[in-house]
C-alpha atoms as a PDB file:
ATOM      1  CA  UNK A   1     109.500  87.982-115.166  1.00  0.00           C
ATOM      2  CA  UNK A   2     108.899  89.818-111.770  1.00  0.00           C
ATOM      3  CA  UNK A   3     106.784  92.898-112.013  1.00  0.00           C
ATOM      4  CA  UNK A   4     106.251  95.183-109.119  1.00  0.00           C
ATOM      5  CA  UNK A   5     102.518  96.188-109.001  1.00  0.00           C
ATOM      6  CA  UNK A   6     101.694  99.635-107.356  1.00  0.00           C
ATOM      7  CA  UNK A   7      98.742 101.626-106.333  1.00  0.00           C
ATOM      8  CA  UNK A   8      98.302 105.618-106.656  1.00  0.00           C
ATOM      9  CA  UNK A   9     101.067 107.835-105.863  1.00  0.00           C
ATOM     10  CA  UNK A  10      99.899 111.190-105.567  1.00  0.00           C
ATOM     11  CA  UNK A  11     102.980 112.842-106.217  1.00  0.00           C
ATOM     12  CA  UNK A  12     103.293 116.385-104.707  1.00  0.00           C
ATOM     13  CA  UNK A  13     105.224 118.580-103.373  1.00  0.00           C
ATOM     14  CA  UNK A  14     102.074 120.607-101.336  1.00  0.00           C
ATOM     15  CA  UNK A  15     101.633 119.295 -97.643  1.00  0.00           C
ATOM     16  CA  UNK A  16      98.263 117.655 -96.967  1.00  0.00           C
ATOM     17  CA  UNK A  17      96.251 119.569 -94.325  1.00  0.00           C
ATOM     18  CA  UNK A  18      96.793 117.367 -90.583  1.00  0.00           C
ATOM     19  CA  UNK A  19     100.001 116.037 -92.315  1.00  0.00           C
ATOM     20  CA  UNK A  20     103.307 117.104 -91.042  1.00  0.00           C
ATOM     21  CA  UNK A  21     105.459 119.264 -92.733  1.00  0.00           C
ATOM     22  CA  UNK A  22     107.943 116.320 -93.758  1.00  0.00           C
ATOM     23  CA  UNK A  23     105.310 114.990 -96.487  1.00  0.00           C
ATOM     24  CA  UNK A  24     107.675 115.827 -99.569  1.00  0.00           C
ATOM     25  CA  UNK A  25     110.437 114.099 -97.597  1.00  0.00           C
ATOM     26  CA  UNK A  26     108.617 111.095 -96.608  1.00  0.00           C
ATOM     27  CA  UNK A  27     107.083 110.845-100.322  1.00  0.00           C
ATOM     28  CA  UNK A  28     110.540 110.646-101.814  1.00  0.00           C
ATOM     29  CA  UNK A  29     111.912 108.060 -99.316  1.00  0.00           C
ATOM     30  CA  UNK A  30     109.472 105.544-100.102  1.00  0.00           C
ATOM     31  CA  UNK A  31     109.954 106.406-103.850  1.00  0.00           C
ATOM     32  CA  UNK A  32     113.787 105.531-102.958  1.00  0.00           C
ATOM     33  CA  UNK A  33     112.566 102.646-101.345  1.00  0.00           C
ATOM     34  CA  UNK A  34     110.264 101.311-103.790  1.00  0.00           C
ATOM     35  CA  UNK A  35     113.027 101.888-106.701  1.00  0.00           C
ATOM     36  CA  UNK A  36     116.112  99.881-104.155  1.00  0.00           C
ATOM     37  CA  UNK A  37     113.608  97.055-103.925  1.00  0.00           C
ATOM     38  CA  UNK A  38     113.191  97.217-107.646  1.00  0.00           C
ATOM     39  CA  UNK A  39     117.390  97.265-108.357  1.00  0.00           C
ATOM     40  CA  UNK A  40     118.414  94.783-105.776  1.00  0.00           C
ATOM     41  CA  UNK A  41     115.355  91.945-106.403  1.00  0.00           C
ATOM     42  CA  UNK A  42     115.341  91.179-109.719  1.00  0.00           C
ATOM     43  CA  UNK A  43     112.076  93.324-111.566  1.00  0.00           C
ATOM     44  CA  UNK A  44     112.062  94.321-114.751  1.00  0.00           C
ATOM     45  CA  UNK A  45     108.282  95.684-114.779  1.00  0.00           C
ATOM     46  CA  UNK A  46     106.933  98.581-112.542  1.00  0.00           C
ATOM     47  CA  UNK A  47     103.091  98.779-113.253  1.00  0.00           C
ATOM     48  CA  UNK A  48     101.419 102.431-111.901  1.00  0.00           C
ATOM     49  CA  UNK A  49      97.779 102.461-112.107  1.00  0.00           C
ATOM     50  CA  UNK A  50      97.181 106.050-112.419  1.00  0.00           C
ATOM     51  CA  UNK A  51      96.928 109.249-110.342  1.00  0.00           C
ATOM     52  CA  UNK A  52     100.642 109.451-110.770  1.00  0.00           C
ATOM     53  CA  UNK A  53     100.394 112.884-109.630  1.00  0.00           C
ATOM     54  CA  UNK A  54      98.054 114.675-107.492  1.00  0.00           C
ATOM     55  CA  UNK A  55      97.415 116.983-109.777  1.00  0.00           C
ATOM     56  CA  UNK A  56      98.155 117.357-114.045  1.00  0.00           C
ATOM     57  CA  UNK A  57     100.453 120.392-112.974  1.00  0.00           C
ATOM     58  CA  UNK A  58     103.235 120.517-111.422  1.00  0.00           C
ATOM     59  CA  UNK A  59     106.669 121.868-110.774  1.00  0.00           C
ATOM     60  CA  UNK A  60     109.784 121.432-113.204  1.00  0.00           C
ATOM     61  CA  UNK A  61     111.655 120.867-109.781  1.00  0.00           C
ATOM     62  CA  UNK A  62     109.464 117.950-108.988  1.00  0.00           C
ATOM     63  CA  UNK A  63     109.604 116.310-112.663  1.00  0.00           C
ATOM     64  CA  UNK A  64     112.987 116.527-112.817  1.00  0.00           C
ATOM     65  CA  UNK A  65     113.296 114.812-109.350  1.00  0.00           C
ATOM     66  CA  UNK A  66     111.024 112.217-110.637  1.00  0.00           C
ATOM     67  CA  UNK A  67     112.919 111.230-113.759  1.00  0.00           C
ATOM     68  CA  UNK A  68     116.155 111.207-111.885  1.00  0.00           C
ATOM     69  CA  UNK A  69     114.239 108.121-109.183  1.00  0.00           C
ATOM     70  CA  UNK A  70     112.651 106.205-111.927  1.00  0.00           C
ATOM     71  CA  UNK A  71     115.536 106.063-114.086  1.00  0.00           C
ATOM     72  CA  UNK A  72     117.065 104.294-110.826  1.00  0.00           C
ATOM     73  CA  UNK A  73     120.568 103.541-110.763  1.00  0.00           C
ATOM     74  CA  UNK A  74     122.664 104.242-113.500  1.00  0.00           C
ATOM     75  CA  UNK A  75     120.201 104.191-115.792  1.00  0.00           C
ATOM     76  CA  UNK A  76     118.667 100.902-114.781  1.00  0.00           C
ATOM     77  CA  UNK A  77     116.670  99.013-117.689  1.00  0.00           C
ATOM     78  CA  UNK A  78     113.242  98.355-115.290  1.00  0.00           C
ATOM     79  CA  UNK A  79     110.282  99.063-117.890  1.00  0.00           C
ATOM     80  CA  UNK A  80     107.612 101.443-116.091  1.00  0.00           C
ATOM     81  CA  UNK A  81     104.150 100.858-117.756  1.00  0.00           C
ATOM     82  CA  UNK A  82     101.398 103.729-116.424  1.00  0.00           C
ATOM     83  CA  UNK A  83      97.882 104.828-117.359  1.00  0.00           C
ATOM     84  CA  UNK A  84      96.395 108.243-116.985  1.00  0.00           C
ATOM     85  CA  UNK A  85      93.982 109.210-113.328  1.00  0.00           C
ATOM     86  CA  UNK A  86      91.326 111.938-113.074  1.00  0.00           C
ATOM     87  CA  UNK A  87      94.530 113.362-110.966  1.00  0.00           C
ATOM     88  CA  UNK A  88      96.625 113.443-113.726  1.00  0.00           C
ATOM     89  CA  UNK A  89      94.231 115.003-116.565  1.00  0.00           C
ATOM     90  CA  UNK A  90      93.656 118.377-117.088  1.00  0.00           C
ATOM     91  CA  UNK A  91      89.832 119.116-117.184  1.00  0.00           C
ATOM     92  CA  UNK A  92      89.508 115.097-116.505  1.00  0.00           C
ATOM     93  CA  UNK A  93      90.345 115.081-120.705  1.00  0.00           C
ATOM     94  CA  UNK A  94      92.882 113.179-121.886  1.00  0.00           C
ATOM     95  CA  UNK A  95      93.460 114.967-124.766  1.00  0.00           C
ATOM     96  CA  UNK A  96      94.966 117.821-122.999  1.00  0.00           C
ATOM     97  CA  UNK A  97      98.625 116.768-123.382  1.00  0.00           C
ATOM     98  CA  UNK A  98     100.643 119.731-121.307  1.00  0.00           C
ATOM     99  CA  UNK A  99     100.414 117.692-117.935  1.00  0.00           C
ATOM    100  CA  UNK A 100     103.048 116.654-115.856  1.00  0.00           C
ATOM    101  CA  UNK A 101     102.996 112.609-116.598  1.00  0.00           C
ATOM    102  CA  UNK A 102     103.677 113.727-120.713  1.00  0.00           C
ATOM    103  CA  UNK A 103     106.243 114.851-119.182  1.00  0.00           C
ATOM    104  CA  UNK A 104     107.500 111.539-117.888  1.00  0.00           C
ATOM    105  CA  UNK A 105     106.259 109.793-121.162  1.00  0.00           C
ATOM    106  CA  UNK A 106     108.154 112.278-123.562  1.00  0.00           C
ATOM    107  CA  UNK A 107     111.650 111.675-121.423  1.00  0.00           C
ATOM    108  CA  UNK A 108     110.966 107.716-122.267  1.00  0.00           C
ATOM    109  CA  UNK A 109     111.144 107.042-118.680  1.00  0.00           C
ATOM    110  CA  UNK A 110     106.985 105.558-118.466  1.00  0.00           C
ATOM    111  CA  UNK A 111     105.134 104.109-121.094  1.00  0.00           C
ATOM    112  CA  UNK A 112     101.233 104.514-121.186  1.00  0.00           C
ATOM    113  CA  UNK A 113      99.463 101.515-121.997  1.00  0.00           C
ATOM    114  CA  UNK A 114      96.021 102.016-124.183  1.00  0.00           C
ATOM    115  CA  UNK A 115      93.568  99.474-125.350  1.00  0.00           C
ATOM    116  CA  UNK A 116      96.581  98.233-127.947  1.00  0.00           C
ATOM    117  CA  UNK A 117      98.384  95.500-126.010  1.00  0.00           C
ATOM    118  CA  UNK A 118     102.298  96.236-125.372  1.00  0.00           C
ATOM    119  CA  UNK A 119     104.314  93.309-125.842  1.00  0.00           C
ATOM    120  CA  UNK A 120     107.262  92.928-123.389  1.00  0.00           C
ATOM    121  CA  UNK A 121     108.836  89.898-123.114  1.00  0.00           C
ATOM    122  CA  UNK A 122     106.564  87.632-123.307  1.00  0.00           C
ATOM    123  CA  UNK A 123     103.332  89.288-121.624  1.00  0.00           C
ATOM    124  CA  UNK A 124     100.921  91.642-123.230  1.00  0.00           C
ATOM    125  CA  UNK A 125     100.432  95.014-121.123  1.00  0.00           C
ATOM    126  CA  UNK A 126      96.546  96.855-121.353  1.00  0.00           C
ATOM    127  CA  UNK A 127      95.591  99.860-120.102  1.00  0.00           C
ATOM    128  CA  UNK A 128      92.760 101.527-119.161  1.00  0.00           C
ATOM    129  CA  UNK A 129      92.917 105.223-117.975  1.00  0.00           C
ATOM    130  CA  UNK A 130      90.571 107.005-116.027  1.00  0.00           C
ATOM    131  CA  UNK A 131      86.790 107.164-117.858  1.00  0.00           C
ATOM    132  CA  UNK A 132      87.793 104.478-120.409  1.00  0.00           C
ATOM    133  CA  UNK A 133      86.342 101.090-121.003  1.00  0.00           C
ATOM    134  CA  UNK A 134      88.123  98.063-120.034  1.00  0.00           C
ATOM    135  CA  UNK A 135      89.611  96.518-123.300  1.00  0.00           C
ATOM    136  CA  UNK A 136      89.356  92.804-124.582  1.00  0.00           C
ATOM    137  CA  UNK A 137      92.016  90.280-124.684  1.00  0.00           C
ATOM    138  CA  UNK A 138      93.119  90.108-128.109  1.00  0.00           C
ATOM    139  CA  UNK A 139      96.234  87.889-128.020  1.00  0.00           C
ATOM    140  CA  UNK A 140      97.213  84.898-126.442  1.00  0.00           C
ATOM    141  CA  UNK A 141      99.927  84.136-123.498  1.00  0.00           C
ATOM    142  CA  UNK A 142     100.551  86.312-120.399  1.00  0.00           C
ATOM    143  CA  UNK A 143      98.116  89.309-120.253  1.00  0.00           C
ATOM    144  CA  UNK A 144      98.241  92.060-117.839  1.00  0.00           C
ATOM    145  CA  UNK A 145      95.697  94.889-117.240  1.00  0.00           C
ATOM    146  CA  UNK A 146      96.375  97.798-116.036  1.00  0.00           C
ATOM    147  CA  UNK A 147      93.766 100.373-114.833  1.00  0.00           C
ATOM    148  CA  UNK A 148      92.434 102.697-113.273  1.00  0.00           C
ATOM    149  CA  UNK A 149      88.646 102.287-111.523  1.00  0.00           C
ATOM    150  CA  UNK A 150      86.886 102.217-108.611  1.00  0.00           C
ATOM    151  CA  UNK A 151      87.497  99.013-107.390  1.00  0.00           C
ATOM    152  CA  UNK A 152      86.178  96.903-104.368  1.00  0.00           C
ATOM    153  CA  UNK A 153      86.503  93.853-102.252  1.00  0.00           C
ATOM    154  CA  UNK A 154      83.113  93.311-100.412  1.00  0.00           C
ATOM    155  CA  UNK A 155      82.090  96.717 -98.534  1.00  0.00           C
ATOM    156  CA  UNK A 156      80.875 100.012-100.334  1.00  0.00           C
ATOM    157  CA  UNK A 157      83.647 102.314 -98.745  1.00  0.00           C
ATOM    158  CA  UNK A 158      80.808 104.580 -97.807  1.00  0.00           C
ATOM    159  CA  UNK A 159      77.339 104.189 -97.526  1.00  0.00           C
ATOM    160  CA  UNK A 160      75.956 106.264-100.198  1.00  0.00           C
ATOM    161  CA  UNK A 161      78.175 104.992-103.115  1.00  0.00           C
ATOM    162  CA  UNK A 162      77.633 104.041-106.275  1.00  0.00           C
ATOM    163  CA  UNK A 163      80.112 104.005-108.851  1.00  0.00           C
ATOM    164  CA  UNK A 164      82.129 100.692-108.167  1.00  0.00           C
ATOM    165  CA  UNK A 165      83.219  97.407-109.980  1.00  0.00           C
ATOM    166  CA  UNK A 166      83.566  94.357-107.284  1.00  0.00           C
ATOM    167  CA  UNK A 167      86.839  92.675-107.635  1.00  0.00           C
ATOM    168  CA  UNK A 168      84.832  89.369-107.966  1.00  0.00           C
ATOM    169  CA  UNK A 169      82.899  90.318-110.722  1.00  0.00           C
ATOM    170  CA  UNK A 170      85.982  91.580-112.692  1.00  0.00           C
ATOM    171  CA  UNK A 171      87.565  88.821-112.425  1.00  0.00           C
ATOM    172  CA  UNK A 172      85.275  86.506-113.648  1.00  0.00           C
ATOM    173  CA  UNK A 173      84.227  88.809-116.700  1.00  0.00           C
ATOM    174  CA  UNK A 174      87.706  89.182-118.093  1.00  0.00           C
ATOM    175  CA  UNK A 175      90.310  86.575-118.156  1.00  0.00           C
ATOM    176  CA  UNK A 176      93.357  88.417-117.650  1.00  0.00           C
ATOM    177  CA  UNK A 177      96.257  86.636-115.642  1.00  0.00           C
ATOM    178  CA  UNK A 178      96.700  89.570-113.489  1.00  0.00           C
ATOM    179  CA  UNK A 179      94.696  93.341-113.217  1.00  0.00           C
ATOM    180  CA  UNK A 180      96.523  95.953-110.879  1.00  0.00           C
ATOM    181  CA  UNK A 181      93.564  98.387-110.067  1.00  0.00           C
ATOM    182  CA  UNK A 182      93.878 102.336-108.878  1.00  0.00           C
ATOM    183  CA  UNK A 183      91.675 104.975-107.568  1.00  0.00           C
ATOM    184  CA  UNK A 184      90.862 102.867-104.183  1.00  0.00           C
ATOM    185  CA  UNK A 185      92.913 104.016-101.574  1.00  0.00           C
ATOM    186  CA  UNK A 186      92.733 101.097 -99.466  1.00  0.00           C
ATOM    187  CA  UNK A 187      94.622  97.500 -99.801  1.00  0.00           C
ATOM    188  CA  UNK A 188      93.161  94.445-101.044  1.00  0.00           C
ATOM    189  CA  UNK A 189      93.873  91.312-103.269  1.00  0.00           C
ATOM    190  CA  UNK A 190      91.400  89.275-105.009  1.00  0.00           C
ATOM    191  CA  UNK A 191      91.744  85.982-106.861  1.00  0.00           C
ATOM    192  CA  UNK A 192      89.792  83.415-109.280  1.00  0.00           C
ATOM    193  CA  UNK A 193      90.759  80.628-110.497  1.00  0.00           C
ATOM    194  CA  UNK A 194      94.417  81.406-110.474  1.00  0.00           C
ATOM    195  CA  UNK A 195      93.748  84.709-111.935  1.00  0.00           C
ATOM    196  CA  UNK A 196      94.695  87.872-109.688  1.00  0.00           C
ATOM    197  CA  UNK A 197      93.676  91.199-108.965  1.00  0.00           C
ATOM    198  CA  UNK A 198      95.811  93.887-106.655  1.00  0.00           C
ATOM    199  CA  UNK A 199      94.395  97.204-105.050  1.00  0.00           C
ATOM    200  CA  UNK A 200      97.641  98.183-103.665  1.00  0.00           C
ATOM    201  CA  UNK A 201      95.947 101.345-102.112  1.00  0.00           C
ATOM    202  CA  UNK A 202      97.429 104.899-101.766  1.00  0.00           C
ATOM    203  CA  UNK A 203     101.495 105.073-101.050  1.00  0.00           C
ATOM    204  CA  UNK A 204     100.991 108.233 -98.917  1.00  0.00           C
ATOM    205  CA  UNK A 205      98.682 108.609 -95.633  1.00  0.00           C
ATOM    206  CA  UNK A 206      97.432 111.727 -96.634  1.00  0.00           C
ATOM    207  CA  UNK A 207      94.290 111.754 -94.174  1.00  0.00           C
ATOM    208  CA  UNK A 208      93.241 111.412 -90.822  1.00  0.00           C
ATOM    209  CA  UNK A 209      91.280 108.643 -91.689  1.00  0.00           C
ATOM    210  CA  UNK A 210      93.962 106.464 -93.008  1.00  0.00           C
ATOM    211  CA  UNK A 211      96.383 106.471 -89.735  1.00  0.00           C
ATOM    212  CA  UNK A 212      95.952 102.935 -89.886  1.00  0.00           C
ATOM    213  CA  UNK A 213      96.764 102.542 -93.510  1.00  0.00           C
ATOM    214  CA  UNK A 214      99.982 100.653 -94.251  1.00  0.00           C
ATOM    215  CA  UNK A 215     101.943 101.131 -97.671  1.00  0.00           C
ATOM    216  CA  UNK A 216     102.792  98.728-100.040  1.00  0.00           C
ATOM    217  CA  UNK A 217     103.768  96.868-103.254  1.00  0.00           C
ATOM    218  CA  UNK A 218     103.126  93.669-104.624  1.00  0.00           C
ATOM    219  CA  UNK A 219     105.510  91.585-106.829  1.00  0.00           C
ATOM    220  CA  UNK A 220     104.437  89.836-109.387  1.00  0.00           C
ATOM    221  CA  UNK A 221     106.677  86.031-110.614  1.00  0.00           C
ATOM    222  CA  UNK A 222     104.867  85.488-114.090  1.00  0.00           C
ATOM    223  CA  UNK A 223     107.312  81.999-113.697  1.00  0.00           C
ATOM    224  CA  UNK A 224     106.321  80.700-110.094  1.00  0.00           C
ATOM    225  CA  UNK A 225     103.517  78.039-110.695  1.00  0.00           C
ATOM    226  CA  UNK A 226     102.132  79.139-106.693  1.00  0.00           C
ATOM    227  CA  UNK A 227     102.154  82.342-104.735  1.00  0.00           C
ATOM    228  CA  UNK A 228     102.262  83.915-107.588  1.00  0.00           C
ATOM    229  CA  UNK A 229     102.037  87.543-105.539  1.00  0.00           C
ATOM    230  CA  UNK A 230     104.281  88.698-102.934  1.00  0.00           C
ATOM    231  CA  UNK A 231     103.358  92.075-100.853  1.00  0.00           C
ATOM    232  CA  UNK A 232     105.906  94.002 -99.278  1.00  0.00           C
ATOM    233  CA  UNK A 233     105.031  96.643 -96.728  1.00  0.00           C
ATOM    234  CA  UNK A 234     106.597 100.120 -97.523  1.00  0.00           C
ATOM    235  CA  UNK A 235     108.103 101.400 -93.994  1.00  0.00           C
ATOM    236  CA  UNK A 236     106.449 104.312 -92.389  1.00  0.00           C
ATOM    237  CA  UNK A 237     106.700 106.681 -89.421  1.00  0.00           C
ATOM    238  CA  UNK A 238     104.385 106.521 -86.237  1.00  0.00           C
ATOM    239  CA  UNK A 239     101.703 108.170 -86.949  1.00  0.00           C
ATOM    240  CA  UNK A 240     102.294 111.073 -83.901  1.00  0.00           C
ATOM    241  CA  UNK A 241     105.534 112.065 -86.130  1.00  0.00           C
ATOM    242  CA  UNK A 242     102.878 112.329 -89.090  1.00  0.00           C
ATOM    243  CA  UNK A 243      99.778 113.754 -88.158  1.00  0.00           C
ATOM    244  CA  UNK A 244      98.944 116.782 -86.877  1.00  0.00           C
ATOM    245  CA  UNK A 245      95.677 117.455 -84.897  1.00  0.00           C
ATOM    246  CA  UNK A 246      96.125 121.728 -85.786  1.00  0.00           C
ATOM    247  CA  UNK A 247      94.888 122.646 -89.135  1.00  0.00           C
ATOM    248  CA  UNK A 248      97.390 124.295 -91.378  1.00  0.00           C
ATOM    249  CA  UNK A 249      96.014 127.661 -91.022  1.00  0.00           C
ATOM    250  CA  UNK A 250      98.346 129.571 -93.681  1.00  0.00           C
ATOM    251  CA  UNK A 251      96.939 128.426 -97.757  1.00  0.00           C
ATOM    252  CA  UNK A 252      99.818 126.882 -99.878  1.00  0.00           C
ATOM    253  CA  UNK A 253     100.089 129.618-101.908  1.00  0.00           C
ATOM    254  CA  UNK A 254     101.572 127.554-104.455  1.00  0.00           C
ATOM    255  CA  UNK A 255      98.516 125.545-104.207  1.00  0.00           C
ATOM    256  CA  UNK A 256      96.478 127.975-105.002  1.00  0.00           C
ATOM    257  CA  UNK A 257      98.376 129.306-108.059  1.00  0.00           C
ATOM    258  CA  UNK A 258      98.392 125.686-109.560  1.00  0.00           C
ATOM    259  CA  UNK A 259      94.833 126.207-109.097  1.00  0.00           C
ATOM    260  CA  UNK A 260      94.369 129.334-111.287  1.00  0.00           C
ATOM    261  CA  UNK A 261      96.604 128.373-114.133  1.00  0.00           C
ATOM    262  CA  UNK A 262      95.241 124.888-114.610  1.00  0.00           C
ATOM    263  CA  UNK A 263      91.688 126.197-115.053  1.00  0.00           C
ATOM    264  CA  UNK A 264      92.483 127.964-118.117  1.00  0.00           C
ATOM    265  CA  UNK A 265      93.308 126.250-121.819  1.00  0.00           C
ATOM    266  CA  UNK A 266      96.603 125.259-122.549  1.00  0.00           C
ATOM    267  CA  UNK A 267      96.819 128.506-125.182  1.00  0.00           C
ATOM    268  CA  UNK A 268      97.934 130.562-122.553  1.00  0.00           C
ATOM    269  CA  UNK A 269     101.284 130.263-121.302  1.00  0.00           C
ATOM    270  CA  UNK A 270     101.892 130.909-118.120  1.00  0.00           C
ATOM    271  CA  UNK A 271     105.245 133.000-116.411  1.00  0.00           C
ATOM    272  CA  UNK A 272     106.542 132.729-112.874  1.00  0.00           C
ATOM    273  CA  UNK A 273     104.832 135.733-111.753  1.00  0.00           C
ATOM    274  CA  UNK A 274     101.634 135.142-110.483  1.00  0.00           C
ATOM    275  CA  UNK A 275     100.262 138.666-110.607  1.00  0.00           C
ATOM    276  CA  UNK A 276     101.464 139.094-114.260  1.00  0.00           C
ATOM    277  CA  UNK A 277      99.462 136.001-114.944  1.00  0.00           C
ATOM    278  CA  UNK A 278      96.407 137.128-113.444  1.00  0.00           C
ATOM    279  CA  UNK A 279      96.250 140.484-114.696  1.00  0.00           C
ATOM    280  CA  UNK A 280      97.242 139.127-118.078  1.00  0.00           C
ATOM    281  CA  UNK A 281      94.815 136.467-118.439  1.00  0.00           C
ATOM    282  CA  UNK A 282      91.928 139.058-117.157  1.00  0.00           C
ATOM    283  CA  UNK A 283      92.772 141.156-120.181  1.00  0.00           C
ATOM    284  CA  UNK A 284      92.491 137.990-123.061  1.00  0.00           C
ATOM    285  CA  UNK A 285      89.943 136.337-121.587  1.00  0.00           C
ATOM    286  CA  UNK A 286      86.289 137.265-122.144  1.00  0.00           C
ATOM    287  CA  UNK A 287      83.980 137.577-119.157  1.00  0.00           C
ATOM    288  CA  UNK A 288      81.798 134.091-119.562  1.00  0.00           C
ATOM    289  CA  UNK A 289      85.077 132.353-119.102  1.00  0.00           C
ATOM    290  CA  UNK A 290      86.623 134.494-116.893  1.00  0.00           C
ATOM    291  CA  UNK A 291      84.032 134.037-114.831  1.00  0.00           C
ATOM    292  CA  UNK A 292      83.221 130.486-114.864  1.00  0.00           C
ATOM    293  CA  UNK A 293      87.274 129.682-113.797  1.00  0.00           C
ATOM    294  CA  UNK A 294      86.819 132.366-110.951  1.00  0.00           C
ATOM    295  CA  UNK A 295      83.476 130.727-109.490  1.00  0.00           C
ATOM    296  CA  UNK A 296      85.220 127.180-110.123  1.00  0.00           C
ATOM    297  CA  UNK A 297      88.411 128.179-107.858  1.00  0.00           C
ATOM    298  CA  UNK A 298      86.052 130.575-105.893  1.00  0.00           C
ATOM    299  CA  UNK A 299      84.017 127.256-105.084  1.00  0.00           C
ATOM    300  CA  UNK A 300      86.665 124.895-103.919  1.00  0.00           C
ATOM    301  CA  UNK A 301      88.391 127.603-101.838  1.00  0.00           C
ATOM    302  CA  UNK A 302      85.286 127.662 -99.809  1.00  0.00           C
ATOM    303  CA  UNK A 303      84.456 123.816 -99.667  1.00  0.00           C
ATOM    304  CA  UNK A 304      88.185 123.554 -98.106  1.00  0.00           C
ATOM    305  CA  UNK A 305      87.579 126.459 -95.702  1.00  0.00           C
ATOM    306  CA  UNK A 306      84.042 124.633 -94.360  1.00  0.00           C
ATOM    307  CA  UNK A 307      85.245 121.109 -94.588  1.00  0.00           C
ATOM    308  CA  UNK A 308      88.217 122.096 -92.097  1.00  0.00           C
ATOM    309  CA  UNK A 309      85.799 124.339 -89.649  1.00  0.00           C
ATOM    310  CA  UNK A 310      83.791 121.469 -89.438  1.00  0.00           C
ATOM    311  CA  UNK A 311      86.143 119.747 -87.810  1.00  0.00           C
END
């Protein structure tokens, strides 16, 4: 079996500040291109290791788009196997259902892998979402892990951090054939003693500080007795037709509204009309709360106003 390994996606349709306004665009071509390669080579497993989205709201034109590219070409038969990112949870919980990737799971085109190995042909799929502990191997053959963690190589990725599993020390605690890893942005592969481990890294430059970053995949041949893995860089643009050195000076509004109506519980439904919905939920919703969702947007509004004068 070949099984394309990826990292996190980030799906969005907002425009990272210093990106150029082609983001969406570029976002769906390598989608395109990561779903040809898929089609035309043989895999029958895409594994996506959380942060799916970029945030657990989103719009119904983007979910639709994103069932129409992973149901690939005529309905192809590739099995997508995903677990859930801080990204894609609403208030970090998982049992807040109403997010965009339930979405994907309830139009059967992802499955989200738990603690309960999936068997697919011959290999056992884990999972382990975001906050979740990394299960044990219960069954024998192929098995596959799936997760999403802060996972590194060697180097802290900044001085001061401290929540992080080496890629070593995974390894050699749990014997699974293969563990694709999310949440680091940046590429790496590990191995031990013919076991693997892939950090595919983020599919979208989204900062200044990865210009240098360069998109990929990995393929998995659960058959080949060597080189097991295969990476396959993801083309991209030069980075003067991607980055910008003005900041975007005019908010996505759309941003922001995504911003008010996922701070408040899933009771309240929520119309297109973003005044409606503010006035509305100011009238149902006591003070405490009302309050403690305005400081929360109030506070991250402001952290994204000094982190860009500071530059």
């Amino acid at each position: 079996m070949r099984i394309l390994c990826l990292g996190d996606l980030h799906t969005r349709q907002t425009v990272p500040e210093n990106r150029s306004d082609s983001f969406y665009d570029d976002l769906l071509q390598k989608l395109y291109f990561i779903t040809d390669y898929a089609d035309n080579n043989d895999v029958q497993v895409v594994l996506l290791p959380g942060d799916i989205f970029h945030s657990p709201i989103q719009p119904y034109s983007l979910l639709i788009k994103m069932i129409k590219i992973l149901q690939g070409h005529d309905f192809s038969e590739i099995k997508y196997f995903g677990v859930y990112g801080q990204h894609d949870l609403l208030f970090h919980n998982k049992e807040n259902k109403d997010v965009a990737l339930n979405v994907l799971e309830a139009a059967k085109v992802i499955t989200i892998c738990d603690d309960t190995p999936i068997l697919y042909k011959g290999v056992n799929f884990y999972g382990c979402s975001w906050g979740e502990e990394i299960p044990s191997i219960i069954n024998d053959g192929i098995n596959i892990l799936l997760m999403h963690k802060m996972v590194i190589a060697e180097k802290k990725l900044w001085g001061e951090q401290t929540e992080y599993i080496k890629s070593q020390s995974l390894l050699r605690k749990y014997t699974f054939d293969l563990i694709v890893a999310g949440d680091n942005h940046k590429t790496f592969q590990d191995n031990y003693r013919n076991r693997h481990l892939v950090n595919c890294g983020s599919l979208m430059r989204s900062n200044t500080d990865q210009r240098e970053h360069k998109p990929c995949f990995f393929v998995y041949d659960t058959s080949a007795k060597l080189n097991k893995l295969k990476k396959i860089e993801i083309p991209v643009k030069p980075e003067k037709q991607v980055f910008t050195t003005r900041k975007l000076k005019k908010r996505n509004k759309t941003n922001f509204e995504d911003k008010f109506t996922s701070s408040f519980d899933k009771e309240h439904e929520f119309t297109i009309d973003f005044k409606k919905n503010v006035m509305r939920i100011m009238s149902q919703t006591d003070d405490e709360t009302l309050s403690a969702n305005a400081r929360m947007i109030v506070t991250d509004l402001l952290k994204e106003e000094l982190d860009g004068s500071s530059r």
